[in-house]
Protein backbone atom coordinates (compact mmCIF):
# COMPACT_ATOMS: atom_id res chain seq x y z
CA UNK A 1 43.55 -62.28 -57.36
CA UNK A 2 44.87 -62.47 -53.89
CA UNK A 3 41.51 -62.14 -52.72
CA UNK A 4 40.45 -64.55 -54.67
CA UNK A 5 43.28 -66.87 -53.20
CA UNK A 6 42.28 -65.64 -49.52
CA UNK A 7 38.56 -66.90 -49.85
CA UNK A 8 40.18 -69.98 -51.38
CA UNK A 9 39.92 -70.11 -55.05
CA UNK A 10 38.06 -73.33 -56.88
CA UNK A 11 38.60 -73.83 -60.83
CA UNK A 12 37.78 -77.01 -62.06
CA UNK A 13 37.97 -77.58 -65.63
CA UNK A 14 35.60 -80.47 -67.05
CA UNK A 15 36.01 -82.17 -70.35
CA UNK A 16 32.75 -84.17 -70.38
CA UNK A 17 29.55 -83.06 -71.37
CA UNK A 18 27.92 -84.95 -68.34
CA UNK A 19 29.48 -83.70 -64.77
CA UNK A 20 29.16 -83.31 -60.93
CA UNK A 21 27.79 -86.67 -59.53
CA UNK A 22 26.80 -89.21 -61.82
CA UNK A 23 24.07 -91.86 -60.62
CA UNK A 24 25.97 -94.89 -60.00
CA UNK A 25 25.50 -96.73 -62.83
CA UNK A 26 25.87 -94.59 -65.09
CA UNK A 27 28.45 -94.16 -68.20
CA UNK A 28 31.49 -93.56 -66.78
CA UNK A 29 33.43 -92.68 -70.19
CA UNK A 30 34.92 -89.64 -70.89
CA UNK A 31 37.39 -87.65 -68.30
CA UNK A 32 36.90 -84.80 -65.77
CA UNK A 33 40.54 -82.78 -65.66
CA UNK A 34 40.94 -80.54 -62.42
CA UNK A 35 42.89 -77.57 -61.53
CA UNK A 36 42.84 -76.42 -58.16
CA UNK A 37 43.72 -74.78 -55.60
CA UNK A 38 43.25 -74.87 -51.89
CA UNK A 39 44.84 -76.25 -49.17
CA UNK A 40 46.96 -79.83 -48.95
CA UNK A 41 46.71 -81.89 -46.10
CA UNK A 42 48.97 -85.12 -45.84
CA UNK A 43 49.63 -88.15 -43.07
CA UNK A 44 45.46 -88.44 -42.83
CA UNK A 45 44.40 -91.58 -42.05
CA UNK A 46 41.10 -93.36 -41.92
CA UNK A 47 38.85 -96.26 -41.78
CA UNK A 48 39.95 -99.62 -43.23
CA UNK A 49 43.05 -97.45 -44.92
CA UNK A 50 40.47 -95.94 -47.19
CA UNK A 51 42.29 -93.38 -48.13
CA UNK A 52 45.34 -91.89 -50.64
CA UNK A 53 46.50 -90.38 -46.82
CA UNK A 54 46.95 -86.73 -48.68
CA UNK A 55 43.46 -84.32 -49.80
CA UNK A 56 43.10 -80.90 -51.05
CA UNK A 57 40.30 -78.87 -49.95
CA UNK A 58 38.71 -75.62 -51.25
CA UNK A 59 35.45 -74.22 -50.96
CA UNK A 60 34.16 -76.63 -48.26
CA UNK A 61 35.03 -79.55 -50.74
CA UNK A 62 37.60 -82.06 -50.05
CA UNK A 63 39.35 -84.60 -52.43
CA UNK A 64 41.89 -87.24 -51.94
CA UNK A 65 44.90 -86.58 -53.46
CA UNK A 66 46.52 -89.73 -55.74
CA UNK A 67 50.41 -89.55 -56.90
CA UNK A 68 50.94 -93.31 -57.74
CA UNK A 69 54.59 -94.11 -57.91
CA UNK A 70 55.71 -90.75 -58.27
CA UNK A 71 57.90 -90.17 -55.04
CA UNK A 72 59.39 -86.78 -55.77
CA UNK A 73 55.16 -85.79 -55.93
CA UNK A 74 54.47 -87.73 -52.99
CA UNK A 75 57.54 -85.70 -50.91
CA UNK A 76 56.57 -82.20 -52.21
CA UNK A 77 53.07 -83.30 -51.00
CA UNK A 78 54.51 -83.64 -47.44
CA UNK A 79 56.22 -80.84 -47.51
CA UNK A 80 53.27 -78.74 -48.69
CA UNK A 81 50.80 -80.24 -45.42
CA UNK A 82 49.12 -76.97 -44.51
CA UNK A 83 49.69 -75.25 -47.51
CA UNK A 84 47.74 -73.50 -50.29
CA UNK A 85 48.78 -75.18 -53.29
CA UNK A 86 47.70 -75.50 -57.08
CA UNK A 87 46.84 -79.07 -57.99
CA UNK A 88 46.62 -79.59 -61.77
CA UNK A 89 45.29 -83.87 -62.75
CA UNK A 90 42.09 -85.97 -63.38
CA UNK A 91 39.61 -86.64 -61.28
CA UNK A 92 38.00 -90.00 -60.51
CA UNK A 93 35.31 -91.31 -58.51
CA UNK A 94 35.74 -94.94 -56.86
CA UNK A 95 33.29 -96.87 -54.69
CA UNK A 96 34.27 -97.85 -50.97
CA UNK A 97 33.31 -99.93 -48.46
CA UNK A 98 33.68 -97.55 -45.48
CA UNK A 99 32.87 -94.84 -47.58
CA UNK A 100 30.08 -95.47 -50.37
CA UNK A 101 31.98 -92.68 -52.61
CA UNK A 102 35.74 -91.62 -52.79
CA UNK A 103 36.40 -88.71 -54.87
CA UNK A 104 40.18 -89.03 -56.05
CA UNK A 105 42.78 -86.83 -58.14
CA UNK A 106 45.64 -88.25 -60.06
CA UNK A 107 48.11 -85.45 -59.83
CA UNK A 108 49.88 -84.89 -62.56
CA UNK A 109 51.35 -81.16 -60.93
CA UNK A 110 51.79 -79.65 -57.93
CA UNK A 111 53.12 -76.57 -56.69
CA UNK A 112 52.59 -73.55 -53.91
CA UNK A 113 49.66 -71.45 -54.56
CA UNK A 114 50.85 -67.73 -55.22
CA UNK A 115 50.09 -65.41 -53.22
CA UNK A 116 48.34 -67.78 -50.21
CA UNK A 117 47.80 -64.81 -48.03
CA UNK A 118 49.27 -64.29 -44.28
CA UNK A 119 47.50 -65.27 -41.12
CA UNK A 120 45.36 -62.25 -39.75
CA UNK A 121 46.25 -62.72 -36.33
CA UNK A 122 48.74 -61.51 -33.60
CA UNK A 123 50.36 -63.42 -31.16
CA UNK A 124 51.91 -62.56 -27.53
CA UNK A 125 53.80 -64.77 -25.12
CA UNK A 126 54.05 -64.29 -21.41
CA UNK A 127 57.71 -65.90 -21.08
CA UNK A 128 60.83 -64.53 -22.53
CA UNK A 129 61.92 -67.87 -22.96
CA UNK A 130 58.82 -68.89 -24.91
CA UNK A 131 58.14 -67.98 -28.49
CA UNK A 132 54.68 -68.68 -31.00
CA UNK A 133 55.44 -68.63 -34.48
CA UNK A 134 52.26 -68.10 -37.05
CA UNK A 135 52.91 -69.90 -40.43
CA UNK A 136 50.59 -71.05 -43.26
CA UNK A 137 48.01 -69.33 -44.89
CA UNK A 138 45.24 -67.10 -44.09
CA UNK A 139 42.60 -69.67 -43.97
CA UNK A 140 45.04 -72.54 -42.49
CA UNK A 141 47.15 -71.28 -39.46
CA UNK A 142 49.36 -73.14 -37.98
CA UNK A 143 51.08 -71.88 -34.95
CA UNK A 144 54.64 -73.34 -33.70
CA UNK A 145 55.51 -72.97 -29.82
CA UNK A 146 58.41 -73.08 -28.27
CA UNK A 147 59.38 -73.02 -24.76
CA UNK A 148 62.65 -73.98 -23.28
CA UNK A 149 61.37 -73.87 -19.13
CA UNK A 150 58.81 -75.97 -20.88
CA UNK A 151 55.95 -73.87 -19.16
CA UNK A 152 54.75 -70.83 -20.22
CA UNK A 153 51.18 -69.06 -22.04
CA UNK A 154 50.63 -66.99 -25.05
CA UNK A 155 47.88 -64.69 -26.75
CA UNK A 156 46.46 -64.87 -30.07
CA UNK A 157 44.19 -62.07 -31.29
CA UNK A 158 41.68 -61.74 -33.89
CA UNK A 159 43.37 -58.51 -36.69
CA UNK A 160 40.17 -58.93 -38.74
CA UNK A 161 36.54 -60.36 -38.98
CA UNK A 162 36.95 -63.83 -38.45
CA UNK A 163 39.05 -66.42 -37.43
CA UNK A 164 40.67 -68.51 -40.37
CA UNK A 165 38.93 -71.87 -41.53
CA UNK A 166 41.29 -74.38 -39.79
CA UNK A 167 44.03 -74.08 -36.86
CA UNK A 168 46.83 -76.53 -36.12
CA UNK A 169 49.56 -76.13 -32.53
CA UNK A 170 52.66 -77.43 -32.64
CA UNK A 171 54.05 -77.53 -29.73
CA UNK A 172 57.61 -77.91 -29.54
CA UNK A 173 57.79 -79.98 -26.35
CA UNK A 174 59.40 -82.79 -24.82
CA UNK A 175 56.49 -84.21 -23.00
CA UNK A 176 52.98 -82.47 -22.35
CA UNK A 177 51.63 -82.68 -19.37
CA UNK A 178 48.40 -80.11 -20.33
CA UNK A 179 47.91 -78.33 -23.06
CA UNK A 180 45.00 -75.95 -22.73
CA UNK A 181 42.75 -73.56 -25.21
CA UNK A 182 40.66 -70.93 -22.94
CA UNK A 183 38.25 -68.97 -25.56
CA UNK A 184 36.64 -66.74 -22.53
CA UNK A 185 33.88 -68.85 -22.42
CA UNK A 186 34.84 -72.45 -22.59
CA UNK A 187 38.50 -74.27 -21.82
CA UNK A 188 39.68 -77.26 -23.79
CA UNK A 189 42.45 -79.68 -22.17
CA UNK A 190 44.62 -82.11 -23.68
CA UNK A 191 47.49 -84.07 -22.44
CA UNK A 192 49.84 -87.46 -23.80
CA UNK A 193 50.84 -90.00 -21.44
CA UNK A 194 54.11 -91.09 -21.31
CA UNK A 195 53.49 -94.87 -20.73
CA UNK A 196 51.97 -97.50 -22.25
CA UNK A 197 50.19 -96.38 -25.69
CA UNK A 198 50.68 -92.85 -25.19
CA UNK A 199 46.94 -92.78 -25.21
CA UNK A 200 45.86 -88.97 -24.98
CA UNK A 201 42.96 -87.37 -22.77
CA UNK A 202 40.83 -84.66 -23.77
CA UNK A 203 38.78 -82.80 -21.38
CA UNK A 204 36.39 -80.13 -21.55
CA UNK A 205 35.78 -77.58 -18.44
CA UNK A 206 32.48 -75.14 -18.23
CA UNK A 207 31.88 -73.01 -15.37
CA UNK A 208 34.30 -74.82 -13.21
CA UNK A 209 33.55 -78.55 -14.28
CA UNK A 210 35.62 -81.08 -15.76
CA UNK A 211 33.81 -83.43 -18.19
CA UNK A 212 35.65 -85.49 -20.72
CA UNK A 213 35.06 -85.61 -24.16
CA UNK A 214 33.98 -88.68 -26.58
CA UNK A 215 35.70 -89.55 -29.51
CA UNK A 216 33.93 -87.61 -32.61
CA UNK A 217 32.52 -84.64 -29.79
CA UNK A 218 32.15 -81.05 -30.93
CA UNK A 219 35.79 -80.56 -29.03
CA UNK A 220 37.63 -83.76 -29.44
CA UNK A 221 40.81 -83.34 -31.30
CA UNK A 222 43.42 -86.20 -30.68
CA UNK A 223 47.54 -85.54 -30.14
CA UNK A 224 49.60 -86.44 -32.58
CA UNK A 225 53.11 -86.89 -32.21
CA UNK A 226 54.98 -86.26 -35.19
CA UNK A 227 58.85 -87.27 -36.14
CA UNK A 228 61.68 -87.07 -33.66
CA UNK A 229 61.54 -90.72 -31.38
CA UNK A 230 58.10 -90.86 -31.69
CA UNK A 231 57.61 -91.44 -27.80
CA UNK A 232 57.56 -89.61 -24.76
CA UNK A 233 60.23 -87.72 -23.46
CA UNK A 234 60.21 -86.63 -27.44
CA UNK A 235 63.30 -85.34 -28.54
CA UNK A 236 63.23 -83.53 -32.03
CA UNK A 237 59.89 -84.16 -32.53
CA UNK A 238 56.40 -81.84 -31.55
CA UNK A 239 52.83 -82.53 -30.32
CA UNK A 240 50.36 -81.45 -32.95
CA UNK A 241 46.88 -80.81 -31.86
CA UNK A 242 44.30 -79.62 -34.85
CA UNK A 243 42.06 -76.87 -32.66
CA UNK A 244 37.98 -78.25 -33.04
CA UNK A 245 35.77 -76.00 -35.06
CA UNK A 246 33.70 -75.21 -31.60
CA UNK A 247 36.69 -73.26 -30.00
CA UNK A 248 35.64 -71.02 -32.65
CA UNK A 249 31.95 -70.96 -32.84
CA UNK A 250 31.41 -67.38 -31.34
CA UNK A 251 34.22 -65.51 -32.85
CA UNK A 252 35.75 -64.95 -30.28
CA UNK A 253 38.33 -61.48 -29.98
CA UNK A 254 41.11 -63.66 -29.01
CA UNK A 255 41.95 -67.14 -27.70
CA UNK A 256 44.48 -67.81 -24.52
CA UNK A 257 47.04 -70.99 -24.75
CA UNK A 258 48.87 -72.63 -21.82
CA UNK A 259 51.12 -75.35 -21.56
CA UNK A 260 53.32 -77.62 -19.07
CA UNK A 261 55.97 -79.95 -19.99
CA UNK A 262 56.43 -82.35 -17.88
CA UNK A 263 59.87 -82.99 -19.09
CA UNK A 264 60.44 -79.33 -17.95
């Protein structure tokens, strides 16, 4: 089973003769009840608000996640984000305008998967005062830094065959001047102003040149910043930055992480 749960595990449990993706049009009587499990992502936004703001995904398939006015849901959802949890409700399929077809859950449970499986990776920092912290689950890492000198550089290696299906940094920062991913081929480089609209820059460097990235690029991945004062200098709050898909593309042996605070 843990296997199973590593690979992330898909059971979906139809009660209508009639399934997967009905022409529109079509009779849309009977139900379609769901149980699964994969892993819960919450605070997404998107076009026009289309959107529950929390999905599950599993087996490259990702569904919008609906708790209507059940709060106590809606906070175990948030404190799931990352997670591989079990998602038990029906599923629905509504028409959009940004999006011609939303695929929805009503949850009626919710809980941590069993058995989620660890990260197989190791991680090294180059600072004593400096310290990266792998949570989540085997296919969705993230990794918490923390750096009082508000400088400093870590290591993380590859323990097995690949690299796991998603990647989130937290950095633990007051401000961040650069934040950079070097996979031994190709260096990514963000970094959040601290005035006006804390608009962030990404940047993309091969053999020695600086180019920057558009919005929706192979390597674009904005900076959030999440809780504390929500601004720069942040103070009990982090930088999250999801790592693109591309840093990846060549499974790389190990990736190298650098960072400056500006707030140092």
């Amino acid at each position: 089973m843990s296997n199973s749960l590593q690979s992330i595990l898909l059971f979906v449990s139809i009660s209508m003769l009639a399934v997967a993706r009905p022409a529109i049009g079509a009779d849309q009587s009977g139900s379609i009840t769901v149980d699964v499990t994969g892993v819960l992502h919450a605070g997404i936004v998107a076009i026009g608000g289309e959107t529950t703001g929390v999905t599950i995904s599993a087996k490259g398939i990702t569904w919008e996640l609906e708790f209507g006015d059940d709060r106590e849901l809606r906070e175990s959802a948030s404190r799931l984000d990352g997670k591989m949890v079990r998602v038990q409700g029906s599923l629905e399929r509504r028409k959009g305008i940004e999006v011609a077809e939303r695929w929805i859950v009503t949850v009626g449970g919710l809980a941590p998967a069993e058995g989620g499986g660890k990260p197989n990776l190791e991680a090294e920092t180059r600072r004593g005062d400096s310290r990266l912290e792998l949570g989540g689950s085997g296919e969705n890492v993230i990794a918490e830094v923390h750096s009082k000198s508000g400088i400093g550089s870590a290591t993380i290696t590859r323990v097995g065959r690949d690299w796991p299906g998603a990647m989130r940094i937290r950095l633990h920062l007051r401000g961040l001047e650069s934040f950079k991913v070097d996979n031994g081929k190709t260096v990514v480089e963000w970094s959040k102003s601290s005035s006006g609209k804390q608009a962030s820059r990404v940047s993309l460097r091969l053999a020695g040149e600086e180019d920057p990235i558009e919005a929706g690029g192979r390597y674009h991945s904005e900076v959030k910043t999440v809780g504390g004062n929500g601004k720069v200098p942040l103070v009990d709050g982090y930088f999250e930055i999801a790592l693109p898909a591309a840093i990846f593309e060549d499974n790389p042996a190990k990736i190298d992480l650098h960072w400056i605070d500006f707030y140092r």
